[in-house]
Protein backbone atom coordinates (compact mmCIF):
# COMPACT_ATOMS: atom_id res chain seq x y z
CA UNK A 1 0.00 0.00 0.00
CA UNK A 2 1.65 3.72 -0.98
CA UNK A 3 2.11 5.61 2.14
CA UNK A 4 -0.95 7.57 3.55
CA UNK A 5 0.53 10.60 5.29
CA UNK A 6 3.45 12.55 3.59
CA UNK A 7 4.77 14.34 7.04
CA UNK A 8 6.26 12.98 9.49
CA UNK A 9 4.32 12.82 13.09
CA UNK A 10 4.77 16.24 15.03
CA UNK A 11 2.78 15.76 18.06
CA UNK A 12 0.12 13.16 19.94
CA UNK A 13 -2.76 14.17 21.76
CA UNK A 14 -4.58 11.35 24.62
CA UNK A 15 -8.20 11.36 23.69
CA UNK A 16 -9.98 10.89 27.07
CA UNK A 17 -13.87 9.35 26.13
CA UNK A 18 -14.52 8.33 29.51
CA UNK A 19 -13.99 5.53 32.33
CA UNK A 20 -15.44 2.43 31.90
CA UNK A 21 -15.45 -0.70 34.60
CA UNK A 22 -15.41 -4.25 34.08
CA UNK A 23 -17.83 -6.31 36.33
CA UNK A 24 -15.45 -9.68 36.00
CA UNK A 25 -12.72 -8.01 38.16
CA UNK A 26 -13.88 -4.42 39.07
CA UNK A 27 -11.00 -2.89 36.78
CA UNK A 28 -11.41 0.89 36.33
CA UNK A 29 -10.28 1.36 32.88
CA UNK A 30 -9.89 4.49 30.51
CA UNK A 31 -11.37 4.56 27.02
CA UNK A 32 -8.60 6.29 24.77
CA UNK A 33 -8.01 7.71 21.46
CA UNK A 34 -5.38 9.33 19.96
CA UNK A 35 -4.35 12.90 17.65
CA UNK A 36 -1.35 12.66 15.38
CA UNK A 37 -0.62 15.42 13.43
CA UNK A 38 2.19 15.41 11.11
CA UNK A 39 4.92 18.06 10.23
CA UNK A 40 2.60 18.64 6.81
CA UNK A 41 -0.19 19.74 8.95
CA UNK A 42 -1.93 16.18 8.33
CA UNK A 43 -4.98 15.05 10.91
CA UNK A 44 -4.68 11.83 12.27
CA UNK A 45 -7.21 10.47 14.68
CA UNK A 46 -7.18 6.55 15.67
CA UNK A 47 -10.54 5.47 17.44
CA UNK A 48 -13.65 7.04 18.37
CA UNK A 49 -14.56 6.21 21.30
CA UNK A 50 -18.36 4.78 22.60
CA UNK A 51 -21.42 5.90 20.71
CA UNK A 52 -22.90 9.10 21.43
CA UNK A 53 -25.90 7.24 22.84
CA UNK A 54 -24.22 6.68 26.22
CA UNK A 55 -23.08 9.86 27.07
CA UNK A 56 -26.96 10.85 26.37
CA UNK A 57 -28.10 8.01 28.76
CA UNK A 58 -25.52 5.23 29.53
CA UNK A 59 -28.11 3.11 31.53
CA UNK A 60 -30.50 2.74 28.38
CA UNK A 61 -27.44 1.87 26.22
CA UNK A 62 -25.96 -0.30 28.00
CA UNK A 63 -29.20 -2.31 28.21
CA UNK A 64 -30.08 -1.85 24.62
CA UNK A 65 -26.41 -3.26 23.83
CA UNK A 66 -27.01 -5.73 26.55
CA UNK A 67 -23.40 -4.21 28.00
CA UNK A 68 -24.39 -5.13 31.98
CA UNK A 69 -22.92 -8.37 31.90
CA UNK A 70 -19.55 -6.93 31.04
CA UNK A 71 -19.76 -3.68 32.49
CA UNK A 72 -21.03 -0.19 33.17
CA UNK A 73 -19.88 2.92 32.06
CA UNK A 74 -18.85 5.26 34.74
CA UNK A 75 -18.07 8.48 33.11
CA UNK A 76 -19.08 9.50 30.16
CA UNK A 77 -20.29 12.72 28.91
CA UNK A 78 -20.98 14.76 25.79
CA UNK A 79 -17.22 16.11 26.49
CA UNK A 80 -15.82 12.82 26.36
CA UNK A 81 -16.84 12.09 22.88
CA UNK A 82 -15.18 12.31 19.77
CA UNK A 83 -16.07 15.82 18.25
CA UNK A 84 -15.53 17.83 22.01
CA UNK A 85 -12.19 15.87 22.63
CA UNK A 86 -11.20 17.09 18.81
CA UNK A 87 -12.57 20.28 19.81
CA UNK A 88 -9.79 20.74 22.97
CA UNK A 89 -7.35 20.55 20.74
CA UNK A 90 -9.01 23.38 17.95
CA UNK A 91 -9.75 20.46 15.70
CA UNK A 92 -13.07 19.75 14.40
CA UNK A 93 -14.36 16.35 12.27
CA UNK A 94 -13.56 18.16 8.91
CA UNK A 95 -10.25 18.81 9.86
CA UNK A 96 -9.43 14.77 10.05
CA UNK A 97 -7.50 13.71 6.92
CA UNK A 98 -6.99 10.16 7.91
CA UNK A 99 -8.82 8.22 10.39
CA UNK A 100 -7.85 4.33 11.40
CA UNK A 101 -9.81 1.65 13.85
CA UNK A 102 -7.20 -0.08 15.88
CA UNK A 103 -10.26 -2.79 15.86
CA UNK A 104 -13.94 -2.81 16.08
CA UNK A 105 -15.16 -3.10 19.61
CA UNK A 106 -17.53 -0.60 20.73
CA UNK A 107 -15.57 1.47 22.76
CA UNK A 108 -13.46 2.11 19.96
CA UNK A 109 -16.09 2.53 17.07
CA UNK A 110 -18.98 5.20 18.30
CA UNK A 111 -18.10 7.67 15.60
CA UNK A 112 -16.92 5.75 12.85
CA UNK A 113 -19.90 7.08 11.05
CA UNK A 114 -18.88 10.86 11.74
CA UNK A 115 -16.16 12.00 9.07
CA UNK A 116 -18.18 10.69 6.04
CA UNK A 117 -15.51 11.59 3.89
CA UNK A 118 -12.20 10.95 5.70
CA UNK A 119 -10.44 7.75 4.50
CA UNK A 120 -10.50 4.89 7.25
CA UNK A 121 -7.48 2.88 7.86
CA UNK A 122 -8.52 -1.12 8.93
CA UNK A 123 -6.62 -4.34 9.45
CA UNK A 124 -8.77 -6.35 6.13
CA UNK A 125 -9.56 -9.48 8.60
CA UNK A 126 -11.36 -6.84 10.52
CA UNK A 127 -13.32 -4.95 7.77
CA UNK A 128 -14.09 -8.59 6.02
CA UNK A 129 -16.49 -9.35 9.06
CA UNK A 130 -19.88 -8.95 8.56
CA UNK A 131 -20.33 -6.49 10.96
CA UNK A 132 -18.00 -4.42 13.27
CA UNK A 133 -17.08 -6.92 16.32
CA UNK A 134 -19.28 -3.93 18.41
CA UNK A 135 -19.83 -6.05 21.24
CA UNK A 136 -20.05 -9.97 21.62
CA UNK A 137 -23.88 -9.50 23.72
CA UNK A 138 -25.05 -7.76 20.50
CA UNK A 139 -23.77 -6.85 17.00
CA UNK A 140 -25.76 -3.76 16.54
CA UNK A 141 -23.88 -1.87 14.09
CA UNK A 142 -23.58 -1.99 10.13
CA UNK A 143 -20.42 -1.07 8.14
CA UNK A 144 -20.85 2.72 7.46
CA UNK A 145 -19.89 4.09 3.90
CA UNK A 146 -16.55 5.12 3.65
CA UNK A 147 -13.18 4.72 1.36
CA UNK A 148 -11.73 1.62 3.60
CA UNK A 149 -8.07 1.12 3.02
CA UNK A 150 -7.20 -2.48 3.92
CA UNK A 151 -4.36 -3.64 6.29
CA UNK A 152 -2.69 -6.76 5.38
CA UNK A 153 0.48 -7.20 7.30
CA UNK A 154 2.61 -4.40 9.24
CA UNK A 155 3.17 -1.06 7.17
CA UNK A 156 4.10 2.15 6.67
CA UNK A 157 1.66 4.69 6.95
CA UNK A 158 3.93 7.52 6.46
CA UNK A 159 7.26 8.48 7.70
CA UNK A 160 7.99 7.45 11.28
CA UNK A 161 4.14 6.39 11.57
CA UNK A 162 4.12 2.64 11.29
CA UNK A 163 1.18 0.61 11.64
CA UNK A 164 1.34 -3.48 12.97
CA UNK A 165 -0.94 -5.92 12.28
CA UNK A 166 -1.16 -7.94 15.66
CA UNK A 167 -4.17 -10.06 16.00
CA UNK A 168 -4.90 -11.50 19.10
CA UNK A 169 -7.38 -9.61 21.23
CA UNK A 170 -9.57 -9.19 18.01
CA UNK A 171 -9.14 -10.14 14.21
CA UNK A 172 -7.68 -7.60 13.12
CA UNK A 173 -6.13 -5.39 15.88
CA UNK A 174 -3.76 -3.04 14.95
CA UNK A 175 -1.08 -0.88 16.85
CA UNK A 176 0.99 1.83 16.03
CA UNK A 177 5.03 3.04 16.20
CA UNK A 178 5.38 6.45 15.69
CA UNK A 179 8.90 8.76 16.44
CA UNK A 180 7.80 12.15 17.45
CA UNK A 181 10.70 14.98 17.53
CA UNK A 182 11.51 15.13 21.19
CA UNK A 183 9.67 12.46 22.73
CA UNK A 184 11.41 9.78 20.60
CA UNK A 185 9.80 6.39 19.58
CA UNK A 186 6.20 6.05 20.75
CA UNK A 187 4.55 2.07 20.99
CA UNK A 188 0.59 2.88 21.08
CA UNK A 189 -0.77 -0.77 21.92
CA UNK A 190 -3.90 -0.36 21.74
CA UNK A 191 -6.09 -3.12 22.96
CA UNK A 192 -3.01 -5.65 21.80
CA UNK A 193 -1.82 -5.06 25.26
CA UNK A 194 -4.29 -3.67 27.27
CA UNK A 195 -1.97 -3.02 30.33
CA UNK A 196 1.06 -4.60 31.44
CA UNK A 197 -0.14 -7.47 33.45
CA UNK A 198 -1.88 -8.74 30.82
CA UNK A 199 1.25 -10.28 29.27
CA UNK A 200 2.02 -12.16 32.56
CA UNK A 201 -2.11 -13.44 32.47
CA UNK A 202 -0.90 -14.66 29.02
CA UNK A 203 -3.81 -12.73 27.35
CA UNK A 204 -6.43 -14.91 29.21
CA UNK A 205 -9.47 -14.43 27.09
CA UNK A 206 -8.62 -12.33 23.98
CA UNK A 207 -10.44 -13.82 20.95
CA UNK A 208 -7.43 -16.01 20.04
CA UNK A 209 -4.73 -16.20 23.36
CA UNK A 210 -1.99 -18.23 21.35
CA UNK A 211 -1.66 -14.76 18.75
CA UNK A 212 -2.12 -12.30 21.51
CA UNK A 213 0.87 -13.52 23.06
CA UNK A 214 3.15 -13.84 20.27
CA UNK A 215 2.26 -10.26 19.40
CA UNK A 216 2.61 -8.85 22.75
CA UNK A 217 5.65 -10.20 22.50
CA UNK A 218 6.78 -9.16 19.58
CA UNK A 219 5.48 -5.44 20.41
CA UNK A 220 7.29 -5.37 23.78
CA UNK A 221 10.53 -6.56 21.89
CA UNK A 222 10.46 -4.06 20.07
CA UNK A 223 9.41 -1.08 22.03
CA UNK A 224 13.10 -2.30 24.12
CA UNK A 225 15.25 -2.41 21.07
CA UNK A 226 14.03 1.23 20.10
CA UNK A 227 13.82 2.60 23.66
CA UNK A 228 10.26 3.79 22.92
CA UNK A 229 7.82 5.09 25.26
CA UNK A 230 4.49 2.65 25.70
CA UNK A 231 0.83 3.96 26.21
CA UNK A 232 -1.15 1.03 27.34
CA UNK A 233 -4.86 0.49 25.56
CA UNK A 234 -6.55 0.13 28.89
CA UNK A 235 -4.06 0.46 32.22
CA UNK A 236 -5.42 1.76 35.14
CA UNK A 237 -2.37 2.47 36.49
CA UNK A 238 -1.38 4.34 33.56
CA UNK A 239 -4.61 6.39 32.84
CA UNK A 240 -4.41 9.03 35.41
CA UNK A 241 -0.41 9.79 34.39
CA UNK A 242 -0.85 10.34 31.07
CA UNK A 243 -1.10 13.76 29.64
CA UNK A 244 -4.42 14.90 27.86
CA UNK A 245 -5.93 16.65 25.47
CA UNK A 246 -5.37 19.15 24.93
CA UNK A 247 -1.91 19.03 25.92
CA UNK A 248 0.26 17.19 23.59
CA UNK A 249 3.40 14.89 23.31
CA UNK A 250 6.14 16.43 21.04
């Protein structure tokens, strides 16, 4: 695939959309997304976030979604969604040249549907499923209409912005390298390794365990050879440390 982005990443902005807790274990966990722009002014955002639905009224969603027997939102207001997190950092939806799922669960997919004509980067085992993975108690949402281009292995997206396939917690989960100018090397996870423990529970429960640990692997490996820094999809312990929108990572 040609490269997506011609600059080379600038800055990263934390997307905060909201705290979320898992009934199984009473984890507390963030729901993230992330701002990249590059040095030729290029938009990046990766995930969305929950539908707008539950920051209207997360009790009726979460039983229309049938959510309860996973969890409950605990935080979650018209602030934490995608547009007003865009909006702390004086971006709006049309700004957003390049948008990309990390996978399709639905705290990462609530406004897929919002930049209508913004190009979204998927892994292909993802986008070849019927129907975003949403969530396992109910598949409620269709494929919107968009210009899908189709990861099939670990890329480039565009200079020091690469993009690795690493299947495991879903089909096609994706994380991201990037090398920002004074941070250095950045490894954004995403769900691939939710938090660090996760590695020693050997991935207990991700949709195939075997591939989550090889990649987890692999992504840890490699965050150590290149020094880089490592945002978490999901850490508790991590959450409240990390710097938010709309303050940025150079």
């Amino acid at each position: 695939m040609q490269a997506l982005l011609k600059g080379m990443p600038k800055r990263l902005a934390i997307l905060d959309y909201g705290l979320f807790q898992v009934h199984a274990n009473g984890r507390i966990i963030g729901i993230c997304g992330y701002v990249i722009e590059t040095t030729a002014g290029e938009i990046v955002l990766i995930d969305t976030g929950f539908p707008a639905k539950y920051a209207e009224d997360a009790e009726a969603a979460t039983k229309e979604d049938e959510l309860g027997g996973f969890g409950q939102v605990l935080s979650l207001t018209p602030e934490n969604l995608a547009p007003a997190q865009l909006g702390l950092l004086g971006l709006n939806p049309a700004d957003v040249n390049l948008m990309i799922q990390s996978h399709t669960h639905i705290d990462h997919v609530g406004f897929m549907d919002g930049f209508p004509e913004v190009p979204i980067l998927i892994a292909a085992a993802e986008r070849a499923l019927p129907r975003p993975l949403y969530w396992s108690g109910k598949q409620a949402m269709e494929w919107p209409e968009a210009d899908y281009r189709l990861v099939t292995g670990d890329m480039v997206a565009g200079p020091g912005f690469e993009v690795l396939l690493t299947p495991g917690h879903a089909p096609g989960q994706l994380a991201f390298m990037l090398s920002l100018p004074e941070t250095g090397d950045v490894l954004l996870t995403s769900d691939a390794i939710s938090r660090a423990a996760e590695i020693d529970e050997k991935f207990a429960g991700s949709w195939d365990e075997a591939q989550a640990m090889h990649h987890g692997a692999r992504l840890m490996e490699m965050a150590a050879e290149r020094r880089a820094m490592v945002i978490f999809g999901h850490s508790p312990e991590q959450w409240p440390e990390l710097r938010k929108a709309p303050h940025w990572y150079t």
